[in-house]
Protein backbone atom coordinates (compact mmCIF):
# COMPACT_ATOMS: atom_id res chain seq x y z
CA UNK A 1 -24.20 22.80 13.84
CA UNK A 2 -23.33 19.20 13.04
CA UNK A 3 -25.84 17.01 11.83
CA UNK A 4 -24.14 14.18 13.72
CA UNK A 5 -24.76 12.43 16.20
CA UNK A 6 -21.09 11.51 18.24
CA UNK A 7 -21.72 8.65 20.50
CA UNK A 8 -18.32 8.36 21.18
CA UNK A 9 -15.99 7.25 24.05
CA UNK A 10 -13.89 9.83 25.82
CA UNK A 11 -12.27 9.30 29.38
CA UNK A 12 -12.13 12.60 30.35
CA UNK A 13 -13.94 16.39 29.11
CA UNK A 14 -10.01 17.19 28.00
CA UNK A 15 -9.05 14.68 26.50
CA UNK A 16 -12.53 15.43 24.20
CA UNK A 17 -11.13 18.19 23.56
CA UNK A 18 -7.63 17.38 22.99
CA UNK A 19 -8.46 14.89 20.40
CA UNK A 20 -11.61 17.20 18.45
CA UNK A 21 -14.32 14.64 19.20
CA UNK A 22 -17.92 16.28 18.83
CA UNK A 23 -20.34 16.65 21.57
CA UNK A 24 -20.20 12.33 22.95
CA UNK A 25 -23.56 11.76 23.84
CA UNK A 26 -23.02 8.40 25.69
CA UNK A 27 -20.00 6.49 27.69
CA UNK A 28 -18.88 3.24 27.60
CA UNK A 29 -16.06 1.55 29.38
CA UNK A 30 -14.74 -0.41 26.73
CA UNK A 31 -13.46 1.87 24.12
CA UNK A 32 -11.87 5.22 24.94
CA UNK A 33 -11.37 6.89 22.05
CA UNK A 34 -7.30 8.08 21.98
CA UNK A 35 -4.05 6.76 21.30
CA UNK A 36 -3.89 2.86 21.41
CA UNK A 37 -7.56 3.03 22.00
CA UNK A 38 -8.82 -0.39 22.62
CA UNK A 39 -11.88 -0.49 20.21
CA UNK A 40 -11.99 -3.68 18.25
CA UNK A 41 -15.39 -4.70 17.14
CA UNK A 42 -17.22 -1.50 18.50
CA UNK A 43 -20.36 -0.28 16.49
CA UNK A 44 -20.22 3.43 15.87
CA UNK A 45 -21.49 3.61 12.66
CA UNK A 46 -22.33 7.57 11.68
CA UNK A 47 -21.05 8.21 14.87
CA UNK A 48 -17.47 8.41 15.41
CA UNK A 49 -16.20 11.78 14.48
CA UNK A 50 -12.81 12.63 15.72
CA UNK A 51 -9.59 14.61 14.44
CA UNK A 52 -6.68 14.08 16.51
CA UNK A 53 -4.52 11.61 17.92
CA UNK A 54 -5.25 8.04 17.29
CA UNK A 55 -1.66 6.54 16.42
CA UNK A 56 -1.90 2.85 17.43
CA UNK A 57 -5.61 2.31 17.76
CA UNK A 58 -7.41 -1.12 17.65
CA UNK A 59 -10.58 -0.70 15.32
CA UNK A 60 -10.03 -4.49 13.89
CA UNK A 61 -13.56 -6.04 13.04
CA UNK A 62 -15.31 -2.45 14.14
CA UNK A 63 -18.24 -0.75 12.51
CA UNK A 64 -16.98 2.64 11.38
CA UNK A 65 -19.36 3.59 8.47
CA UNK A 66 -19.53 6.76 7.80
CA UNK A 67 -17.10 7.74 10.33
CA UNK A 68 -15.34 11.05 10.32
CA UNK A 69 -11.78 11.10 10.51
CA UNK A 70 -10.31 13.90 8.52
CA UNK A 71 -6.98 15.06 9.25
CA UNK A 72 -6.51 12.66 12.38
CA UNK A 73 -3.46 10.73 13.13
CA UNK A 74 -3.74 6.93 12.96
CA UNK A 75 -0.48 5.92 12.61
CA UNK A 76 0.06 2.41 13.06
CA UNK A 77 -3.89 1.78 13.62
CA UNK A 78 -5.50 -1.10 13.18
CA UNK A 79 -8.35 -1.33 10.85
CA UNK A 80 -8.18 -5.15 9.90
CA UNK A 81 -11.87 -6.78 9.03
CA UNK A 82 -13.55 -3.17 9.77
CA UNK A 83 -16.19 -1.60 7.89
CA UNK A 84 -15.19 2.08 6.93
CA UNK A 85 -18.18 2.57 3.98
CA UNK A 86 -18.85 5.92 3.32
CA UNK A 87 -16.03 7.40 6.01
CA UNK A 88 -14.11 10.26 5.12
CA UNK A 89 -10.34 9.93 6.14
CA UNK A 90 -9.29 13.10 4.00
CA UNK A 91 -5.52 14.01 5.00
CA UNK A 92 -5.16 11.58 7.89
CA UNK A 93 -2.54 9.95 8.52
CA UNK A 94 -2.34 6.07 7.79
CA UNK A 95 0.99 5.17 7.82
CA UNK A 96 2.13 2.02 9.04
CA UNK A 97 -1.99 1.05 9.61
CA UNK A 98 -3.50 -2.34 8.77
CA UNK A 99 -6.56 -2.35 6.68
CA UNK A 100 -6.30 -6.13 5.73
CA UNK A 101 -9.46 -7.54 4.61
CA UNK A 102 -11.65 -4.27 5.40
CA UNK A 103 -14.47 -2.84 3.36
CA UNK A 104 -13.88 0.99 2.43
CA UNK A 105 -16.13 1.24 -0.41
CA UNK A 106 -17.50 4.74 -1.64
CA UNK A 107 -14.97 6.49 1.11
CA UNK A 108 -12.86 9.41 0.90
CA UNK A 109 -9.24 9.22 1.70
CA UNK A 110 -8.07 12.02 -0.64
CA UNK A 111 -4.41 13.28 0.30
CA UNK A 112 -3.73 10.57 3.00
CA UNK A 113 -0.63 9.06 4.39
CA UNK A 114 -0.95 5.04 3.58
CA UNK A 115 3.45 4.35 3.68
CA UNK A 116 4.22 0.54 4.18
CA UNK A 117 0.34 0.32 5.24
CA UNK A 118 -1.28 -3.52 4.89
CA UNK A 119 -4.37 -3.15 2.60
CA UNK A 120 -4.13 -6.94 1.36
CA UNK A 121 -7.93 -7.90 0.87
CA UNK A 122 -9.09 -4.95 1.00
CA UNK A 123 -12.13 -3.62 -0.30
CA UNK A 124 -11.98 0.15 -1.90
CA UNK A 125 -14.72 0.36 -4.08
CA UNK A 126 -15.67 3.75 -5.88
CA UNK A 127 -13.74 5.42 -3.30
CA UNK A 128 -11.37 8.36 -3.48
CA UNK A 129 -7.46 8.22 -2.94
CA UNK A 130 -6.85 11.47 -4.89
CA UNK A 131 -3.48 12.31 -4.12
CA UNK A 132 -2.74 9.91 -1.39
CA UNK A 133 0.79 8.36 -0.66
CA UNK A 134 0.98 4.78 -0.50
CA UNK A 135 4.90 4.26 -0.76
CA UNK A 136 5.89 0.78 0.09
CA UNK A 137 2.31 -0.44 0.72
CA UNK A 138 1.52 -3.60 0.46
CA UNK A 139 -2.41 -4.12 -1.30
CA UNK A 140 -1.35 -7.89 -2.64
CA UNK A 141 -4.47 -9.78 -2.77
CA UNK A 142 -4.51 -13.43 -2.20
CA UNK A 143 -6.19 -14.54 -5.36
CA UNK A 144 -5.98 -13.47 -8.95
CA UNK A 145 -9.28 -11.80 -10.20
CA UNK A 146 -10.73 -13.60 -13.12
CA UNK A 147 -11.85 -11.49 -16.28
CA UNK A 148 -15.51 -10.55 -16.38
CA UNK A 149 -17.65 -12.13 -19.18
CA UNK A 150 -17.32 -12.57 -21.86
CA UNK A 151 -13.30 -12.79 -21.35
CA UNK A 152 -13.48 -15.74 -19.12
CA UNK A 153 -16.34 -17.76 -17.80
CA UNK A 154 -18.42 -16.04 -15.03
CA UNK A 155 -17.09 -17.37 -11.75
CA UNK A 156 -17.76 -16.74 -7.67
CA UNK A 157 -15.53 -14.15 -6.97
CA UNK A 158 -12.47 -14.95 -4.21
CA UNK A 159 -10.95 -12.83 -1.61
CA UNK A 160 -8.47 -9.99 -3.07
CA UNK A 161 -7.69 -6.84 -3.10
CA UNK A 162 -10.39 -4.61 -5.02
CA UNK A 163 -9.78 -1.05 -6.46
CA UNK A 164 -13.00 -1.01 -8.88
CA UNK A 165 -13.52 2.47 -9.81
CA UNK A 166 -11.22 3.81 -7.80
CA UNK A 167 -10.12 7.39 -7.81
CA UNK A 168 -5.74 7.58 -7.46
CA UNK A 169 -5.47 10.19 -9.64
CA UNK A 170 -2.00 12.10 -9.09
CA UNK A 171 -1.40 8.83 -6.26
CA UNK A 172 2.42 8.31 -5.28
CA UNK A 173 2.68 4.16 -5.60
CA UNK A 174 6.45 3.61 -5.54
CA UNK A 175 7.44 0.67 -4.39
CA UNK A 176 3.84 -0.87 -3.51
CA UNK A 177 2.95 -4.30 -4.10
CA UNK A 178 -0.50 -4.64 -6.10
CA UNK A 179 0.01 -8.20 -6.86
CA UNK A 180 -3.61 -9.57 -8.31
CA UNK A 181 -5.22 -6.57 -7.16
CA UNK A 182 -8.42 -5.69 -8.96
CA UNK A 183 -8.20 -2.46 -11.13
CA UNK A 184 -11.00 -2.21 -12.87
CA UNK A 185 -12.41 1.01 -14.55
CA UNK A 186 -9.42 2.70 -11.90
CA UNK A 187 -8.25 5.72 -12.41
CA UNK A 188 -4.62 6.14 -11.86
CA UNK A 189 -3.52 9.25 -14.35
CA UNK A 190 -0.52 11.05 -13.18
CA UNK A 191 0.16 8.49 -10.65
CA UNK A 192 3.78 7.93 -9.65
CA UNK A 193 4.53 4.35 -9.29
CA UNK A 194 7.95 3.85 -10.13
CA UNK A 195 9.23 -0.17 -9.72
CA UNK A 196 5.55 -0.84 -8.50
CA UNK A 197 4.42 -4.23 -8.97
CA UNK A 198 1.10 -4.83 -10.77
CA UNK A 199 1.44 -8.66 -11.23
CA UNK A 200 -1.58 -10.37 -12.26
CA UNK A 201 -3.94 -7.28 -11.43
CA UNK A 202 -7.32 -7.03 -13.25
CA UNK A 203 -6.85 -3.56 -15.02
CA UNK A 204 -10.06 -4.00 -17.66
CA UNK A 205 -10.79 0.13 -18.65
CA UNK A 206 -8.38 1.66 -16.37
CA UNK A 207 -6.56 4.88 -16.77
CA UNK A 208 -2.70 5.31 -16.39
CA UNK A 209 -2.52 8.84 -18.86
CA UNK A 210 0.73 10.57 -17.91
CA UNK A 211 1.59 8.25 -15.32
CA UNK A 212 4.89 7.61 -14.11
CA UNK A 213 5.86 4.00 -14.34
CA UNK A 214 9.45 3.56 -14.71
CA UNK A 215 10.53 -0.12 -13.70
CA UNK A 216 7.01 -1.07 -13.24
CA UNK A 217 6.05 -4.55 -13.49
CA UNK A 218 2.58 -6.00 -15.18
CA UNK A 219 3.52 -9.79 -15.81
CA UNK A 220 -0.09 -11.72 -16.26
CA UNK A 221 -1.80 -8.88 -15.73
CA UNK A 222 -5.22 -8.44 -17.92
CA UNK A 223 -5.23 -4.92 -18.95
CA UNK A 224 -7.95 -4.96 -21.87
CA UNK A 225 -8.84 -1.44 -23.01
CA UNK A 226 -6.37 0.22 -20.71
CA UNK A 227 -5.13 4.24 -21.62
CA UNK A 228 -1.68 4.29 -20.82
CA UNK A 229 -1.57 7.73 -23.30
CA UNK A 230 1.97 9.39 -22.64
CA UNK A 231 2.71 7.55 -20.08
CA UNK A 232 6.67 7.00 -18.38
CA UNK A 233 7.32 3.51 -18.96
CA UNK A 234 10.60 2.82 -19.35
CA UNK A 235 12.19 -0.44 -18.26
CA UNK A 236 8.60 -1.82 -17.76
CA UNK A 237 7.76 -5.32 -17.99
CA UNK A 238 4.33 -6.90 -19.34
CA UNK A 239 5.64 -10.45 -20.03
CA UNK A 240 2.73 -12.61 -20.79
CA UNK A 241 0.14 -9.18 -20.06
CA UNK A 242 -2.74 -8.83 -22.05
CA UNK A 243 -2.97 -5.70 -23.88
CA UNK A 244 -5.57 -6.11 -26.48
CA UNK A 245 -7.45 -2.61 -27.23
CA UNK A 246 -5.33 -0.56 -25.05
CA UNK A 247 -3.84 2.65 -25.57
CA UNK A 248 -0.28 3.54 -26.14
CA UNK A 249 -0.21 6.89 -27.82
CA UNK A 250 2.81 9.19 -27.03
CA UNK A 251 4.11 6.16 -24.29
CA UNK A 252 7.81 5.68 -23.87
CA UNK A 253 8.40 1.48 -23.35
CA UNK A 254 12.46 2.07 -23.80
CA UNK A 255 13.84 -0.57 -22.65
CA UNK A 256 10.60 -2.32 -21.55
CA UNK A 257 9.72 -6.18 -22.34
CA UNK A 258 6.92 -7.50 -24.60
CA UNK A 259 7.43 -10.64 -24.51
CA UNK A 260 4.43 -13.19 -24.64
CA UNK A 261 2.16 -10.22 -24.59
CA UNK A 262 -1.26 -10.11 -26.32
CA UNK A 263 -1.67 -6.51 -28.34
CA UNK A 264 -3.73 -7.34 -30.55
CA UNK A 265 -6.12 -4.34 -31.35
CA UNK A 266 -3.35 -1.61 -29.37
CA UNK A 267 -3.38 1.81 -30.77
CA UNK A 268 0.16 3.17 -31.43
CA UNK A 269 1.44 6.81 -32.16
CA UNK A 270 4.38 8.53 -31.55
CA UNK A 271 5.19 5.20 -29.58
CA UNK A 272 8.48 4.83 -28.09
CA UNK A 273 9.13 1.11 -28.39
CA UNK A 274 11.54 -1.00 -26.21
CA UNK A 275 13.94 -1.03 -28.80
CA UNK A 276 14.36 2.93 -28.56
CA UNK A 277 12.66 3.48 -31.96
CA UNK A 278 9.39 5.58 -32.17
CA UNK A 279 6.79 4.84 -34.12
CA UNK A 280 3.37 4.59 -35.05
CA UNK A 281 3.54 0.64 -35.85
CA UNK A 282 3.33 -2.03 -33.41
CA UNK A 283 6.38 -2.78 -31.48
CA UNK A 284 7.83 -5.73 -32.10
């Protein structure tokens, strides 16, 4: 028996069916829940719950917490300015959707499709993208984070893209864009993000162990206190990156760039430096 309570719009008993939506309670003309469902600023908060088709729906500015959507297709959807706290999207399928400027704190999206999805602005806090694919995505945020206190003075926060605590453990990122996204305390070990651009992200305490970051690119970025603990990063770049107390043990930077980076403080072992040489120095 589900604890829910659906109050969810449905044209037709079949199409309820069709599309896995539990017991609707109530009807209402202006959103029917299916493919290129016209549901912008709806409030179904705790009770949308549906599993099938959704490819090109309009949820933009809609109030979707705690909505279940596991395993449904939302290709191409539209999810810009919605509020998707505490959903769980495990396994759907996101590809090509537009989350710009929603809030998806403390959700679960393990194992979903995000290729070439818009999440600029977006906010993922303590959430869960265990596994997910987000190939060609584009998470850019439109201002750089500034480092908490005492690293920089405290200031209002602006609009970007925020990944605090985030879970993207074993994540495919190839490709993506995370310009001035903010990674703090993220985990990201065993990611795959090969030629992925982390410009100026805020990566204070996060996790890359055993990542895959071939051709990745970290120019600006702060990355105090990172692990990046045998990770694949070979061709990287972290011109002008601050690196102070981070991790490098058993990391491959061959070929990599350095330059105008801040290390004071990084711990080095069985480091493979960009000059091909490995060592348990600092690289020069």
């Amino acid at each position: 028996m589900s604890l829910r309570a659906p109050l969810i719009v449905i044209g037709a008993a079949a199409t309820l069916l069709a599309l896995g939506v539990v017991a609707p309670a109530a009807a209402a003309p202006s959103c029917v829940v299916g493919p290129k469902a016209e549901c912008a600023k709806t409030s179904l908060n705790w009770r949308l719950e549906a599993h099938g088709n959704l490819a090109g729906a309009d949820f933009s500015g809609a109030k979707l917490k705690g909505a279940d959507l596991r395993g449904a297709n939302l290709k191409g959807a539209d999810f810009s300015g919605a509020t998707l706290d505490y959903a769980d999207l495990t396994g759907a399928n996101l590809a090509g959707a537009t989350f710009a400027g929603a809030s998806v704190s403390n959700a679960t999206l393990a194992g979903v499709t995000l290729t070439k999805a818009d999440l600029r602005n977006a906010d993922f806090t303590n959430s869960s993208l265990y596994g997910s694919d987000l190939t060609g995505a584009n998470l850019a945020g439109s201002n750089r984070p500034s480092p908490p206190p005492p690293f920089a003075p405290a200031t209002k926060p602006r609009p970007t893209t925020n990944l605090t605590n985030v879970n993207l453990y074993g994540a495919t990122l190839n490709g993506a864009n995370l310009t001035n996204v903010n990674l703090d305390n993220a985990f990201l070990s065993g990611a795959f993000a090969l030629g992925t651009n982390f410009t100026g992200v805020m990566g204070y305490g996060a996790t890359f162990n055993g990542a895959i970051l071939d051709g990745a690119r970290f120019p600006n970025a702060f990355l105090l206190g990172t692990f990046f603990n045998a990770a694949a990063l070979k061709g990287a770049s972290f011109e002008n990156a601050n690196l102070s107390y981070s991790s490098m043990l058993g990391a491959s930077l061959q070929g990599g760039n350095l330059t105008g980076a801040t290390t004071a403080g990084v711990t080095w072992g069985n480091t493979t430096c960009p000059n091909g040489t490995t060592q348990a120095t600092p690289c020069a």
